[in-house]
C-alpha atoms as a PDB file:
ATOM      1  CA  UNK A   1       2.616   5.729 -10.361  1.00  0.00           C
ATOM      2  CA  UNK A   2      -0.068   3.354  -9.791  1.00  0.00           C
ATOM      3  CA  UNK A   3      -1.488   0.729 -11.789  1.00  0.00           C
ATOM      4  CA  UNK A   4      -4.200   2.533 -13.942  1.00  0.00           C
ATOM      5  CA  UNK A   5      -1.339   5.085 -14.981  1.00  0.00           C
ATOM      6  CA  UNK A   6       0.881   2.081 -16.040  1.00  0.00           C
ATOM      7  CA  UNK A   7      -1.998   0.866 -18.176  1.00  0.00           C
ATOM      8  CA  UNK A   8      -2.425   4.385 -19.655  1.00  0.00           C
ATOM      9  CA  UNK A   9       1.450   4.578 -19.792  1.00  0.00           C
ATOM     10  CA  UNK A  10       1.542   1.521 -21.220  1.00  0.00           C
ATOM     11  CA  UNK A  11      -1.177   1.926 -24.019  1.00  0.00           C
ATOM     12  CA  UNK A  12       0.299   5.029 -25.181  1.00  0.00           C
ATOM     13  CA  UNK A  13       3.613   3.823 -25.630  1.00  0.00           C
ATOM     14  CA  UNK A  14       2.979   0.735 -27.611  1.00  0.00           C
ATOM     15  CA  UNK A  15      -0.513   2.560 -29.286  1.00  0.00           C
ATOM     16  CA  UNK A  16      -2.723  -0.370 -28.654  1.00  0.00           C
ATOM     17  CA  UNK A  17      -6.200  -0.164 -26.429  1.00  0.00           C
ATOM     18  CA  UNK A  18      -6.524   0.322 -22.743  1.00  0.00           C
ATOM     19  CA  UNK A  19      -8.125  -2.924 -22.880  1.00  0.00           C
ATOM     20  CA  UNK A  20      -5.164  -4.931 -24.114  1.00  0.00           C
ATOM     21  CA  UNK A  21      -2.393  -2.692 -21.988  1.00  0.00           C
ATOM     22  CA  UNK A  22      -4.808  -3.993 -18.844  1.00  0.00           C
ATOM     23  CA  UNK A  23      -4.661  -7.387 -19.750  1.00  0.00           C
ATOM     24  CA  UNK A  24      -1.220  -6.985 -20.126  1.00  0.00           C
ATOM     25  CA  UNK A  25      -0.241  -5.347 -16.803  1.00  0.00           C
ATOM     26  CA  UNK A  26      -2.400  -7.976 -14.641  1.00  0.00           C
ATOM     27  CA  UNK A  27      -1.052 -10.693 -16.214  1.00  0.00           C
ATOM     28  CA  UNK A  28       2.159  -9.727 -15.324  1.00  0.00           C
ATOM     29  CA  UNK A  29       0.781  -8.767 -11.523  1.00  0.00           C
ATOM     30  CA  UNK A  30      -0.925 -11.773 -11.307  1.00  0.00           C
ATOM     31  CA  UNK A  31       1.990 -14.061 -12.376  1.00  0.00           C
ATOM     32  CA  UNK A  32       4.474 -12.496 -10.063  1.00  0.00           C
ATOM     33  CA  UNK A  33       1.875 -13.059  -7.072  1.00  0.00           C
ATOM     34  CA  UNK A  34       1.365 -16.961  -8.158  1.00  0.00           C
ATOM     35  CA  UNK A  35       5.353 -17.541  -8.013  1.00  0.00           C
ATOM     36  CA  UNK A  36       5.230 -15.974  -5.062  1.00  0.00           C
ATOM     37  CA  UNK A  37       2.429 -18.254  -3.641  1.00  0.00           C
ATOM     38  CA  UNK A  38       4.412 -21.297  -5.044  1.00  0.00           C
ATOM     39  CA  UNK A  39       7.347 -19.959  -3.000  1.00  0.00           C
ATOM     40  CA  UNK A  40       9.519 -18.979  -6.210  1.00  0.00           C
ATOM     41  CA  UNK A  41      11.774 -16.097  -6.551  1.00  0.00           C
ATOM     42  CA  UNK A  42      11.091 -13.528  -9.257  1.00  0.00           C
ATOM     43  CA  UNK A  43      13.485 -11.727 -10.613  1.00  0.00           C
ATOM     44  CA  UNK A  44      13.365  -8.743 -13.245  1.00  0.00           C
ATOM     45  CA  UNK A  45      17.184  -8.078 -14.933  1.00  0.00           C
ATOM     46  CA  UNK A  46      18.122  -4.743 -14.670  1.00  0.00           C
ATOM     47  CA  UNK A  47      14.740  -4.070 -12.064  1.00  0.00           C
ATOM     48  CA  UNK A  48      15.220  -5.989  -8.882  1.00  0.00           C
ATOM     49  CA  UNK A  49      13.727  -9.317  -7.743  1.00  0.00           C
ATOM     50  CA  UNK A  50      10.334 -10.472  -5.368  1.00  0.00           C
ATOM     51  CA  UNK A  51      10.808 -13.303  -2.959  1.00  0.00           C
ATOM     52  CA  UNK A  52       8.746 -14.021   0.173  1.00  0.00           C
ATOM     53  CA  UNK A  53      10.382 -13.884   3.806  1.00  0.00           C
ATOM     54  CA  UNK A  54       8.552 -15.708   6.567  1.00  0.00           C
ATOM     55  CA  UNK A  55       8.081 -14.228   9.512  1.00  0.00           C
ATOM     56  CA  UNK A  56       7.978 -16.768  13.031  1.00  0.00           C
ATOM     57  CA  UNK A  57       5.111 -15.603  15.813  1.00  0.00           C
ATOM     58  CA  UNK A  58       6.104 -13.988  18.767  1.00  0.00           C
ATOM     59  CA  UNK A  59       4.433 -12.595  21.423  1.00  0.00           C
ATOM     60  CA  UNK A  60       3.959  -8.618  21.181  1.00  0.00           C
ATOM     61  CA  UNK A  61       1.904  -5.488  23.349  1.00  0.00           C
ATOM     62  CA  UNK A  62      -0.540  -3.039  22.321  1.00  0.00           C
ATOM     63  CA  UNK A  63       1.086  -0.329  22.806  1.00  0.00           C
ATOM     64  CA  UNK A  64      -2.381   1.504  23.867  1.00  0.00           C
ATOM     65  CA  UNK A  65      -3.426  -0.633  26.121  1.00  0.00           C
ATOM     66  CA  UNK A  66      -0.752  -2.451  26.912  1.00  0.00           C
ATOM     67  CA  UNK A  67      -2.395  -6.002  26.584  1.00  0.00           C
ATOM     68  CA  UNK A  68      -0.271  -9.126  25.698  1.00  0.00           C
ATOM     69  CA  UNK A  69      -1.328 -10.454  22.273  1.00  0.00           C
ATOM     70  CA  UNK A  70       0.020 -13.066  20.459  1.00  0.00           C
ATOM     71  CA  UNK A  71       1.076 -12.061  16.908  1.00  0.00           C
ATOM     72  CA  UNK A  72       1.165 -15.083  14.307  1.00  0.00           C
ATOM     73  CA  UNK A  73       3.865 -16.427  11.726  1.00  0.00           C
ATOM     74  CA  UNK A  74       3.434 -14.584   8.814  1.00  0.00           C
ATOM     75  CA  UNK A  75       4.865 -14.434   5.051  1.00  0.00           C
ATOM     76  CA  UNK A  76       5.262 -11.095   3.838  1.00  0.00           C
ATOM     77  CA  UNK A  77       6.382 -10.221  -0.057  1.00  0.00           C
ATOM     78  CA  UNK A  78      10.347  -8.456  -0.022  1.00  0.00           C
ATOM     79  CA  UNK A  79      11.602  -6.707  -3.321  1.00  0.00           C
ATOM     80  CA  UNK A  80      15.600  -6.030  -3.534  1.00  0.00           C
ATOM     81  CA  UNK A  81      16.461  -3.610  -5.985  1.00  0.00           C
ATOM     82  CA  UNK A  82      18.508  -4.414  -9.083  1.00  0.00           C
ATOM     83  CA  UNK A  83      22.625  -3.289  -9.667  1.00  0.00           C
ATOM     84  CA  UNK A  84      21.056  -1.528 -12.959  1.00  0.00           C
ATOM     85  CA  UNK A  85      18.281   0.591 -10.818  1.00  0.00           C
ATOM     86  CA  UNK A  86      20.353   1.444  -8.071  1.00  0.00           C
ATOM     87  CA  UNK A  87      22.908   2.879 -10.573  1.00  0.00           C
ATOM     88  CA  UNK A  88      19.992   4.985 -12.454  1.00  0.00           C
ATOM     89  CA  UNK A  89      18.300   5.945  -9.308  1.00  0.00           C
ATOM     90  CA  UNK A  90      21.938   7.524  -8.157  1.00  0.00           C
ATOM     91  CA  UNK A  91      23.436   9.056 -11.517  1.00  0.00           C
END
């Protein structure tokens, strides 16, 4: 599913307008990315929780040509699955 079908999902479920179910869904997206930018955990009961691991630089290869590059610190986004999703996914 992607995020026009949640919309559509969405605005058929609760029978209001595309227009509100879009406001709806990137208010949500964009509130989980700003905790995430403040550093903040987000957690959904019964989904799973967002939090952001940092990643230190290191010196890597390309594996094609086999040059030495170094590769920077990074933050990347990690989502752990809730007790409640596991449980559905494995029923």
């Amino acid at each position: 599913m992607n995020k026009s079908e949640l919309i559509k999902k969405l605005s058929e479920e609760t029978h209001i307008p595309l227009d509100e179910a879009a406001l709806v869904v990137n208010t949500f997206v964009g509130s989980v990315k700003e905790s995430l930018f403040s550093g903040d955990r987000v957690e959904i009961r019964g989904f799973g929780s967002f939090k952001i691991k940092e990643y230190g630089g290191y010196t890597g290869r390309n594996p094609k040509t086999g040059e030495i590059v170094d590769v920077h610190a990074k933050h990347l986004p990690f989502f752990r699955a809730g007790k409640e999703l596991k449980e559905y996914l494995n029923q």
